[in-house]
C-alpha atoms as a PDB file:
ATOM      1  CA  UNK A   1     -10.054  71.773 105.035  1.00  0.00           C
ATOM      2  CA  UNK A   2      -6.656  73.138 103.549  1.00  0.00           C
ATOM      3  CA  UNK A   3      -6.789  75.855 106.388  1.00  0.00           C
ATOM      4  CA  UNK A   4      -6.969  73.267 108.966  1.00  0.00           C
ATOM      5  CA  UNK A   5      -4.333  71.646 107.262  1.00  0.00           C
ATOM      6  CA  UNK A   6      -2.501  74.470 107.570  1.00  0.00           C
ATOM      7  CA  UNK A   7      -3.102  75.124 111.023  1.00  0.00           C
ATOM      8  CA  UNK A   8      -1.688  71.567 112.149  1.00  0.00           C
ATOM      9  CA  UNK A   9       1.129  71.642 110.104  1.00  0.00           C
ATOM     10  CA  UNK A  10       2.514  75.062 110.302  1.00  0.00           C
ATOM     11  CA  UNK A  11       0.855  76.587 113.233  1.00  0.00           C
ATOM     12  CA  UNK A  12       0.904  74.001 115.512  1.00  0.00           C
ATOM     13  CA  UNK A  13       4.555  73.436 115.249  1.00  0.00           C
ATOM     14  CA  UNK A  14       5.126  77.333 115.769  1.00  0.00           C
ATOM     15  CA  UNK A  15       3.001  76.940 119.204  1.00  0.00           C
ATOM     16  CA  UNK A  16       5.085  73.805 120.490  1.00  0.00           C
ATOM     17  CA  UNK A  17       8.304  75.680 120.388  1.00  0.00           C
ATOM     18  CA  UNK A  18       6.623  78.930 121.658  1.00  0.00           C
ATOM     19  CA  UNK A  19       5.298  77.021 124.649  1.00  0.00           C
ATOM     20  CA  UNK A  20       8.600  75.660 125.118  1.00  0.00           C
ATOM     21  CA  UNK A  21      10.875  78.491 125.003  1.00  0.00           C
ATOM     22  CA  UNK A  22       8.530  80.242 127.034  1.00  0.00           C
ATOM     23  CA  UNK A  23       8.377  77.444 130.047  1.00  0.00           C
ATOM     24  CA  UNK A  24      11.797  76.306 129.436  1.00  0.00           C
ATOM     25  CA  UNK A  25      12.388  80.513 130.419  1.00  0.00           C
ATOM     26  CA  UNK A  26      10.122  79.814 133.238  1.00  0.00           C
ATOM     27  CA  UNK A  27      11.612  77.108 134.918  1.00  0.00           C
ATOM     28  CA  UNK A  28      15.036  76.134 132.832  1.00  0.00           C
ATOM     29  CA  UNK A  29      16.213  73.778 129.877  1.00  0.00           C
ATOM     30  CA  UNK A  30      16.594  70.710 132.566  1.00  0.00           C
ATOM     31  CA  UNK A  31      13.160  70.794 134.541  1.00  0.00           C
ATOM     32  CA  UNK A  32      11.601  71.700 130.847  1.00  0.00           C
ATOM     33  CA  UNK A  33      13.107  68.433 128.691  1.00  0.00           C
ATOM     34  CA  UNK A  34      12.535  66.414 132.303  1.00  0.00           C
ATOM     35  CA  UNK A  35       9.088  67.042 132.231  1.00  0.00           C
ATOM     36  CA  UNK A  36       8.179  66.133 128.247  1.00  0.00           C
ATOM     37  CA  UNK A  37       9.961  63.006 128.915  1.00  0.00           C
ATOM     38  CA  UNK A  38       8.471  62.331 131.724  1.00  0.00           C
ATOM     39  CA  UNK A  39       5.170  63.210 130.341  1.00  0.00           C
ATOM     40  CA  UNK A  40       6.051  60.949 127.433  1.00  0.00           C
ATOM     41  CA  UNK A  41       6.439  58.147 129.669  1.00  0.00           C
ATOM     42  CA  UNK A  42       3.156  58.709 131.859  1.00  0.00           C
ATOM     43  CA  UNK A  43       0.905  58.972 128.887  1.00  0.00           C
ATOM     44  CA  UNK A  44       2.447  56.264 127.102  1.00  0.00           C
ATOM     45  CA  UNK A  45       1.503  54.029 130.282  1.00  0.00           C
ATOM     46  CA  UNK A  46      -1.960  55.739 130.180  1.00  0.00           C
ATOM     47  CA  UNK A  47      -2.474  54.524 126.953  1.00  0.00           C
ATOM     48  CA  UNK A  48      -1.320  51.010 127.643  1.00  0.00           C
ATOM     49  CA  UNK A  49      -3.978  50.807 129.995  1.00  0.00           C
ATOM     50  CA  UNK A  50      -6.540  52.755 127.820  1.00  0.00           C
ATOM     51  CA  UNK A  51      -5.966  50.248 125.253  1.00  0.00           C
ATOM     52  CA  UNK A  52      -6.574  47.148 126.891  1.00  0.00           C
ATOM     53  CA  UNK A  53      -9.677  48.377 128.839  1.00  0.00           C
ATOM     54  CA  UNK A  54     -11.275  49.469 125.247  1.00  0.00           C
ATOM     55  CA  UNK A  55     -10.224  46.050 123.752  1.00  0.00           C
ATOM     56  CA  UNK A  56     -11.879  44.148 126.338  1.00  0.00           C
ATOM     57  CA  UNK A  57     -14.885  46.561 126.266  1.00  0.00           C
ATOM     58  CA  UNK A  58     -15.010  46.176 122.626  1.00  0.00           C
ATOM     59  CA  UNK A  59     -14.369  41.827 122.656  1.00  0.00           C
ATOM     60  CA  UNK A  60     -17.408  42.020 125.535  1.00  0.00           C
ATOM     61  CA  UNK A  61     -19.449  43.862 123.250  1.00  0.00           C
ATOM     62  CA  UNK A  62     -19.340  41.508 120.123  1.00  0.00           C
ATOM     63  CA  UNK A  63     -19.733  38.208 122.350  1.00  0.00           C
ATOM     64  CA  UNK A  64     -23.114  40.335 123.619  1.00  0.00           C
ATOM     65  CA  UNK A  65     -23.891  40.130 119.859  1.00  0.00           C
ATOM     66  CA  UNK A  66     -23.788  43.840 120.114  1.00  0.00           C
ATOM     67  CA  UNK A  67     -22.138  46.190 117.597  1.00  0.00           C
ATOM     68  CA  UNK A  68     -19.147  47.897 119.248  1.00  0.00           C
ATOM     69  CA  UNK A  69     -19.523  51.416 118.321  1.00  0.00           C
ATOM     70  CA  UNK A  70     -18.751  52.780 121.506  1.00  0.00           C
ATOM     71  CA  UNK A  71     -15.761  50.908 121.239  1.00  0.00           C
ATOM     72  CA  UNK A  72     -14.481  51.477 118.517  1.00  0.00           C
ATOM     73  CA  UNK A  73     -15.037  55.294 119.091  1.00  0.00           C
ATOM     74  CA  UNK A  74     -12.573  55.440 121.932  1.00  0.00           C
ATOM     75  CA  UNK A  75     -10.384  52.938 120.507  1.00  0.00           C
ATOM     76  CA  UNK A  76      -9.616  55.240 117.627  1.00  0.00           C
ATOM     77  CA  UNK A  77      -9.460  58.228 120.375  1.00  0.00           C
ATOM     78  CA  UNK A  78      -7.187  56.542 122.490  1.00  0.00           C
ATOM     79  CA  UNK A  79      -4.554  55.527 119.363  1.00  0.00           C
ATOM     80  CA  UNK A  80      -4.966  59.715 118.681  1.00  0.00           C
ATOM     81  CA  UNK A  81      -4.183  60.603 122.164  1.00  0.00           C
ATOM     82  CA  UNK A  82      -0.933  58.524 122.422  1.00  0.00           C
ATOM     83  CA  UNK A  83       0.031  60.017 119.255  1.00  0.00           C
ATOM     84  CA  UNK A  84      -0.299  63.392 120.327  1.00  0.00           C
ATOM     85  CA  UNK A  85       1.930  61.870 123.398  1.00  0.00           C
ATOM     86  CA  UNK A  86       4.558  61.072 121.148  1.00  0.00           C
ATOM     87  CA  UNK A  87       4.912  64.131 119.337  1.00  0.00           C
ATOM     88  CA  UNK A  88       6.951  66.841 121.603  1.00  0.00           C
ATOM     89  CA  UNK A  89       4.843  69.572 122.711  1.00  0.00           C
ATOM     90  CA  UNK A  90       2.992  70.987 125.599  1.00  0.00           C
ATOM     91  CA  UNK A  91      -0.125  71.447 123.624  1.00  0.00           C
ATOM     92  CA  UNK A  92      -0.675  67.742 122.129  1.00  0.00           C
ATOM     93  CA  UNK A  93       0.341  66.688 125.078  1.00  0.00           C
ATOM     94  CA  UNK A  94      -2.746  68.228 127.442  1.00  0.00           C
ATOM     95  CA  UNK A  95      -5.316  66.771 123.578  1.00  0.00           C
ATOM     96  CA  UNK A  96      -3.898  63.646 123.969  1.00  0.00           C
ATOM     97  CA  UNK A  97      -4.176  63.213 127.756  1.00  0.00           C
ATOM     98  CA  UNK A  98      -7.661  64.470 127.091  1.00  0.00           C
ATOM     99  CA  UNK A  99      -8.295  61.709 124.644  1.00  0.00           C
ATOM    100  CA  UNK A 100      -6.890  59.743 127.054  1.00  0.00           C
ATOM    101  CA  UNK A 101      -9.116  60.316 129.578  1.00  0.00           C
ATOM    102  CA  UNK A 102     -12.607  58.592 129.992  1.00  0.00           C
ATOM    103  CA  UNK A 103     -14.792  61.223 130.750  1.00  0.00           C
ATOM    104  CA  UNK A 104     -13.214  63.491 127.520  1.00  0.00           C
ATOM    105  CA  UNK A 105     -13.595  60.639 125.618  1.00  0.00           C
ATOM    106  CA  UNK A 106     -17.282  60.632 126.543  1.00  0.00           C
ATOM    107  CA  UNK A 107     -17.610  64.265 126.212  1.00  0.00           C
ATOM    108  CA  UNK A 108     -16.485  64.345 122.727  1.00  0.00           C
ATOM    109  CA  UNK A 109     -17.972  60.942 121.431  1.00  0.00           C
ATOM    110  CA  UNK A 110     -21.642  62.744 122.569  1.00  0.00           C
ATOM    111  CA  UNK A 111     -20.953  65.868 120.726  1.00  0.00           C
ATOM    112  CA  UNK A 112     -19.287  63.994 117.457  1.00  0.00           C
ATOM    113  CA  UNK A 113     -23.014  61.407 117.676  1.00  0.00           C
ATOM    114  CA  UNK A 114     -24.701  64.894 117.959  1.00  0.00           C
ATOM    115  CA  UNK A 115     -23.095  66.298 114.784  1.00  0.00           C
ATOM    116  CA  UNK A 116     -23.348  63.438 112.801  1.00  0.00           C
ATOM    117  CA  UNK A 117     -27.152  63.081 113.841  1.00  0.00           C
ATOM    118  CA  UNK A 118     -27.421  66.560 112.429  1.00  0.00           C
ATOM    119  CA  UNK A 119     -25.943  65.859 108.928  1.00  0.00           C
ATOM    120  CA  UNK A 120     -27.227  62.158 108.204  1.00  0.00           C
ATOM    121  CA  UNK A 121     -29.714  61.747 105.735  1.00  0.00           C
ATOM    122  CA  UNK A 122     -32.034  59.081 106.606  1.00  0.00           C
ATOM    123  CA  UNK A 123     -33.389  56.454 104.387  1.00  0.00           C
ATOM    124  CA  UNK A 124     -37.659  56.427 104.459  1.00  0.00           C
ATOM    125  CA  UNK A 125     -39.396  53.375 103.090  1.00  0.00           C
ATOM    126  CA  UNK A 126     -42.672  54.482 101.788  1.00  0.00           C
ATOM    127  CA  UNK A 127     -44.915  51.485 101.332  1.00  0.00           C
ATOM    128  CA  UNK A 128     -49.158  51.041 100.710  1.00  0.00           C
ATOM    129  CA  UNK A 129     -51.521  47.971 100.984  1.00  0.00           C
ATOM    130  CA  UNK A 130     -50.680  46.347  97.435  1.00  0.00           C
ATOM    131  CA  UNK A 131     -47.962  48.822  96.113  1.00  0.00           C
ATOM    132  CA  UNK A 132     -44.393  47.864  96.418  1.00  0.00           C
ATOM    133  CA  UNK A 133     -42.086  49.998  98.470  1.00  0.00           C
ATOM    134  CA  UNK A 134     -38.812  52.376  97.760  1.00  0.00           C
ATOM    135  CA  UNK A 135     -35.794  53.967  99.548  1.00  0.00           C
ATOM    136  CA  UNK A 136     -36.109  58.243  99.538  1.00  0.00           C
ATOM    137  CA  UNK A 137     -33.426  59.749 100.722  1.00  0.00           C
ATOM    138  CA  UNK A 138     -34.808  62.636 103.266  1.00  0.00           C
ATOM    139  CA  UNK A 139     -38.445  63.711 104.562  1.00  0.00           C
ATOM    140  CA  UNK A 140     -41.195  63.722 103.234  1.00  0.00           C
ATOM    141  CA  UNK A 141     -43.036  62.041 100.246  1.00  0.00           C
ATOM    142  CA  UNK A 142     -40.389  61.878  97.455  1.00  0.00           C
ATOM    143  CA  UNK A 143     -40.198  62.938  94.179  1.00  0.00           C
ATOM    144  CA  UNK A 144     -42.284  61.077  92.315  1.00  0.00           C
ATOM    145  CA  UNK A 145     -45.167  61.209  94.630  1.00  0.00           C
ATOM    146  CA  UNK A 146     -46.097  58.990  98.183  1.00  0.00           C
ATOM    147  CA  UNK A 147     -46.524  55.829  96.120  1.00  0.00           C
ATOM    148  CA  UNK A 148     -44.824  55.296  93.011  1.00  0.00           C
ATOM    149  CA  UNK A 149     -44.198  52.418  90.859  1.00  0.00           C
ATOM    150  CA  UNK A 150     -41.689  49.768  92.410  1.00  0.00           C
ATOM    151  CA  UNK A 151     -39.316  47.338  91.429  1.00  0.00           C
ATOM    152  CA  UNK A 152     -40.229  44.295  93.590  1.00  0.00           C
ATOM    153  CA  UNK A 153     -42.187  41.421  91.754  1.00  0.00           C
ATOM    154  CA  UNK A 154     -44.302  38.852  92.678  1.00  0.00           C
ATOM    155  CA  UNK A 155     -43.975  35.019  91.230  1.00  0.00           C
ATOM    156  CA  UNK A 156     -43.567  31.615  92.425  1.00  0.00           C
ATOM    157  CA  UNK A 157     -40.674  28.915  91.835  1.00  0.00           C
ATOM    158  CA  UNK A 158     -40.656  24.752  91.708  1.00  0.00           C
ATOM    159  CA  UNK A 159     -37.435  22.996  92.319  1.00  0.00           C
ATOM    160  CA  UNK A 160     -36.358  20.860  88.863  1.00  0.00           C
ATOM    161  CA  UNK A 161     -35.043  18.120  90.132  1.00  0.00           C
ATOM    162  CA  UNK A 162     -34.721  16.394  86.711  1.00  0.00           C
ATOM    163  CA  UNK A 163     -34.273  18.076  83.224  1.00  0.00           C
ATOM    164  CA  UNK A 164     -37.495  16.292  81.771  1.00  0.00           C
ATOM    165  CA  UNK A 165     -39.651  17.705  84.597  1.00  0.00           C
ATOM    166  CA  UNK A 166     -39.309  21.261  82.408  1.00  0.00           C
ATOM    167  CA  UNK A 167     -42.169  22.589  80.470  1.00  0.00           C
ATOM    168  CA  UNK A 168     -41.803  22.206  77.088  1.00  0.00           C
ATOM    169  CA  UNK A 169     -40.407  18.859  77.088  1.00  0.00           C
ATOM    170  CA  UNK A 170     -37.442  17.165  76.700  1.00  0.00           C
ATOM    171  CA  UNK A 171     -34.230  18.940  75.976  1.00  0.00           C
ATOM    172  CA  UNK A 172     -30.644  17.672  74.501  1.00  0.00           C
ATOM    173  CA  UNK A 173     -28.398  17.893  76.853  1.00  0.00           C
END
C-alpha cells in the first residue's frame, strides 16, 4: 500500500508534466492548455450525464425492491472519473474518461466482483435433525467437528397480562 501511495502522489505528478511538456513540444503551449480545458469541459458534461443516468438506475432499482449494487458500483466510478477530470493531466484524464464510460465501467465492475469472489470467506451453517446450528467461517466441517454443541434453546412463553397471573403468587408492587 505505501508504494502505491507513492506512486500516485509522486509519480503520477512527475508523468502529468512529462506528458505535457512533451505534447505541449509536439503541438505548442496554446493547442496544449486548449485541449485540457477543453477536455475539462467535455468530461465534466460526461459526468453530468453519467450521474443522472446512475441515479435513476439506482432510484429504479430500490422501488424494484432490489439492492442497488450495480449502482452504486458505477456511481462511485463515475464520482472517480470526474475527479480524475478535474485534476490536470493527460493521463487521469484518458482513467477518468474510462470510468466514465459504460462499457469500462462494466469491464472493471466484472473483474473487481471476480476478485472479491476470490477473497470472501463465506459463512456455512452446519445444522442436523435435533442439533442446533452454527456459523464457520470457510469449508468444510469446522473446528470442533460437523455438529457441535449450539447456542439456540428451546422454551415456550405466556403473555402476563396481570401481575397475579405469575407463578408463585402475589407480589408487592
Amino acid at each position: 500500500m505505501p508504494l502505491l501511495l507513492i506512486a500516485v502522489f509522486l509519480l503520477l505528478p512527475i508523468a502529468e508534466l512529462y506528458v505535457i511538456i512533451q505534447v505541449g513540444q509536439a503541438i505548442g503551449l496554446i493547442p496544449t492548455l486548449a485541449i485540457l480545458v477543453l477536455d475539462g469541459f467535455v468530461g465534466a458534461a460526461l459526468a453530468r450525464s453519467q450521474g443522472r443516468a446512475a441515479w435513476e438506475r439506482f432510484n429504479r432499482a430500490l422501488a424494484s425492491g432490489r439492492v442497488p449494487a450495480r449502482e452504486t458500483f458505477d456511481g462511485a466510478m463515475i464520482i472517480l472519473g470526474g475527479a480524475l477530470l478535474v485534476a490536470p493531466g493527460f493521463i487521469t484524464d484518458v482513467f477518468g474518461f474510462a470510468l466514465l464510460l459504460p462499457p469500462t465501467r462494466a469491464l472493471l465492475r466484472t473483474g473487481v466482483a471476480r476478485m472479491a469472489r476470490r477473497r470472501m470467506a463465506f459463512t456455512w451453517f452446519v445444522a442436523a435433525p435435533g442439533a442446533s446450528g452454527y456459523g464457520h467461517t470457510g469449508p468444510g466441517p469446522g473446528p470442533r467437528g460437523p455438529y457441535p454443541r449450539g447456542y439456540d434453546y428451546e422454551g415456550t412463553a405466556q403473555e402476563i397480562q396481570d401481575e397475579n397471573e405469575l407463578e408463585g403468587g402475589d407480589r408487592d408492587v
